[in-house]
N, C-alpha and C. Protein backbone atom coordinates (compact mmCIF):
# COMPACT_ATOMS: atom_id res chain seq x y z
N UNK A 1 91.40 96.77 91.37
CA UNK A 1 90.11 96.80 92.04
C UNK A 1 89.32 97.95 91.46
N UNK A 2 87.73 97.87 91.33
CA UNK A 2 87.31 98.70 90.36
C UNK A 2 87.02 100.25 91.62
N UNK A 3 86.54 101.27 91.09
CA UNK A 3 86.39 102.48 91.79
C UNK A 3 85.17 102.04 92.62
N UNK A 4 83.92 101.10 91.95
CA UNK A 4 82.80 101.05 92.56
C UNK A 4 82.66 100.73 94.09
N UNK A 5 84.08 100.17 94.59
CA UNK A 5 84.19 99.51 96.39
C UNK A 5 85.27 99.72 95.99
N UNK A 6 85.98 100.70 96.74
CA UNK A 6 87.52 100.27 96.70
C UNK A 6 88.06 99.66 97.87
N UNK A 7 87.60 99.92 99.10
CA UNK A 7 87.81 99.27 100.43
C UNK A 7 87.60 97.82 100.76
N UNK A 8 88.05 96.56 100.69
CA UNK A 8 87.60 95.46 100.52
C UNK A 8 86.71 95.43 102.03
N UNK A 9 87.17 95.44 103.08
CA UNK A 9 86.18 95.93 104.12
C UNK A 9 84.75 96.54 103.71
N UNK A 10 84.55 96.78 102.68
CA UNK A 10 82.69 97.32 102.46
C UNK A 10 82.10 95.79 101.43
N UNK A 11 83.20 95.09 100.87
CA UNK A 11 82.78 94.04 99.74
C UNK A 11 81.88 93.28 100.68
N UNK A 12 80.17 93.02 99.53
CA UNK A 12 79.36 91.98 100.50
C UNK A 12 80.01 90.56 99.83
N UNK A 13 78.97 89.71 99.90
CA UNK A 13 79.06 88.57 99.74
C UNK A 13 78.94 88.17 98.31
N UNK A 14 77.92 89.36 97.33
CA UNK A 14 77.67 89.08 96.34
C UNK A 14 78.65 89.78 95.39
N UNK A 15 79.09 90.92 95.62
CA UNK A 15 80.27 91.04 95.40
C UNK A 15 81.95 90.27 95.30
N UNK A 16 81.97 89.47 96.56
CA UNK A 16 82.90 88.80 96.66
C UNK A 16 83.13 87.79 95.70
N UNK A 17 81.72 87.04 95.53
CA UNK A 17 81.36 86.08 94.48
C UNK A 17 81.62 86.22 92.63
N UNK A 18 81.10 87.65 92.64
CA UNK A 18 81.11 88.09 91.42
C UNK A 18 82.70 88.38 90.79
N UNK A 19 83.54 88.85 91.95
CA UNK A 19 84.61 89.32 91.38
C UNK A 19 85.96 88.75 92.57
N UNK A 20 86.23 87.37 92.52
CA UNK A 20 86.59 86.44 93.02
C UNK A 20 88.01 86.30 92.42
N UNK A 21 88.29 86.47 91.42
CA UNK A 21 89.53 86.93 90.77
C UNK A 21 90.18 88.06 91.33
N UNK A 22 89.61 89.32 91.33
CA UNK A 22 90.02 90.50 92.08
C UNK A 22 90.58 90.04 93.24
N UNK A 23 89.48 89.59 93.89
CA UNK A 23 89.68 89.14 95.60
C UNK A 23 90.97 88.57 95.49
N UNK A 24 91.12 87.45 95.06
CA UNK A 24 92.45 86.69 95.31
C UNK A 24 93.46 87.23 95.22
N UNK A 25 93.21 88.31 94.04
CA UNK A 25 94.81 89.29 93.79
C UNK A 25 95.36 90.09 94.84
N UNK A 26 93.97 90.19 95.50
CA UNK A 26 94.07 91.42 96.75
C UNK A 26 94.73 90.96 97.47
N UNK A 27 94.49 89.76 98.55
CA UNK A 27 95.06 89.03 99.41
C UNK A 27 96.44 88.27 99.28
N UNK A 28 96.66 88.05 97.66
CA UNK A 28 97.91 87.46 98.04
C UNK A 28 99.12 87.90 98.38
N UNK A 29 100.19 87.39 99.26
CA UNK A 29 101.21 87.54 100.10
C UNK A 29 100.50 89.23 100.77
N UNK A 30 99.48 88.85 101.91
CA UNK A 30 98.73 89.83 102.56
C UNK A 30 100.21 90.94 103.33
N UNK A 31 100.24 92.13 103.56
CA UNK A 31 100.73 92.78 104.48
C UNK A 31 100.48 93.64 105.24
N UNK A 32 98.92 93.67 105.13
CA UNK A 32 98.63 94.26 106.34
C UNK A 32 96.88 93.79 106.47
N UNK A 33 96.17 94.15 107.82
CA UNK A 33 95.05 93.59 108.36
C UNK A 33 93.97 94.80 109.09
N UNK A 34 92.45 94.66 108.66
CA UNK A 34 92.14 95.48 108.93
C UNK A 34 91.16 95.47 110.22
N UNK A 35 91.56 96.06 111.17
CA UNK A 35 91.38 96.08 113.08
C UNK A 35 90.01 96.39 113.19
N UNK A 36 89.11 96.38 111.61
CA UNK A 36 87.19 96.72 112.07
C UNK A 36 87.02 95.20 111.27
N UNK A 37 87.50 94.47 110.54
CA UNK A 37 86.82 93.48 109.95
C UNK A 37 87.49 92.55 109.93
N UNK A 38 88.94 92.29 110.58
CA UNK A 38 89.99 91.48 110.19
C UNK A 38 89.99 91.18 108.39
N UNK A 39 90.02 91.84 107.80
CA UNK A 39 90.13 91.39 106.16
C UNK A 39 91.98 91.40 106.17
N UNK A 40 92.16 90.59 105.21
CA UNK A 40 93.96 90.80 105.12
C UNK A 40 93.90 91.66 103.12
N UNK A 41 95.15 92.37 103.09
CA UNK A 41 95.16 92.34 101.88
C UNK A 41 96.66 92.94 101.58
N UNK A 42 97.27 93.09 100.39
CA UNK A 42 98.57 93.31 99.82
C UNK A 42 98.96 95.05 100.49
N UNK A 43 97.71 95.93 100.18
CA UNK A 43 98.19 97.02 100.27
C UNK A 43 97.06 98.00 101.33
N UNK A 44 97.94 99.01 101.83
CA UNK A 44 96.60 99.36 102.85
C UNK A 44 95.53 100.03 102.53
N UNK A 45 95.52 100.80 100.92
CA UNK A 45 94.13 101.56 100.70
C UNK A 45 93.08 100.46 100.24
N UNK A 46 92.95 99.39 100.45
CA UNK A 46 92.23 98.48 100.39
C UNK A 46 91.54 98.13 101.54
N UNK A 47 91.78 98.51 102.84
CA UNK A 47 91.28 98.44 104.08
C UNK A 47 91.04 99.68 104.56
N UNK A 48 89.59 99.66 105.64
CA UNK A 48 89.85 100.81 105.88
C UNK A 48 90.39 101.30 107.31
N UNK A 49 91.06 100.08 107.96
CA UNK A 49 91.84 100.49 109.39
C UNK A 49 93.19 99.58 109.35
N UNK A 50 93.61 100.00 108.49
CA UNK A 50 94.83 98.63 108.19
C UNK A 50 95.70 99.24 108.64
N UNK A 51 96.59 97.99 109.64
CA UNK A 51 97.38 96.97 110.66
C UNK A 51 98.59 96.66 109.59
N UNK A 52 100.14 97.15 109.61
CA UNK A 52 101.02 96.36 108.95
C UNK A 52 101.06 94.92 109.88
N UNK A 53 101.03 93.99 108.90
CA UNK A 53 101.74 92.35 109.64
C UNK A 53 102.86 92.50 110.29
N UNK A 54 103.57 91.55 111.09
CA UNK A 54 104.93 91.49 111.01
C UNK A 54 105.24 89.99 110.90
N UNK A 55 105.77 89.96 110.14
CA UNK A 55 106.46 88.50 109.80
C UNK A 55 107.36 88.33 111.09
N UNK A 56 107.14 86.77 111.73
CA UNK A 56 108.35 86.00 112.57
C UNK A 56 109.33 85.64 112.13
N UNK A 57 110.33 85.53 112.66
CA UNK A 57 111.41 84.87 112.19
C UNK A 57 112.17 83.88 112.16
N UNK A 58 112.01 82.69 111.70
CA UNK A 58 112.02 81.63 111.97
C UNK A 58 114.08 80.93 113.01
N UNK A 59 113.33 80.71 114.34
CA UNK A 59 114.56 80.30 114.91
C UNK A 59 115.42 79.13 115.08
């Protein structure tokens, strides 16, 4: 993710658009969530109130 936004929580719309590749990298297999924007993403300096997930366990 470049220095210019590092918080995906500040990314607008035109941003999101532009660098849509980034985005996807961010989010995949999310582990944690951020409690001002709900954004999900891999790691927490990418959010700026990030929530670890907890995975269920399937019974």
């Amino acid at each position: 993710m470049g220095d210019d936004v590092k918080r995906m929580c500040k990314w607008t719309r035109k941003k999101l658009q532009k660098d849509l590749s980034t985005f996807s990298e961010a989010v995949k297999d999310p582990q944690f969530v951020c409690t001002k924007c709900i954004r999900i993403a891999n790691t927490k300096k990418k959010l700026c109130m990030p929530v670890a997930l907890t995975k269920k366990s399937k019974k």
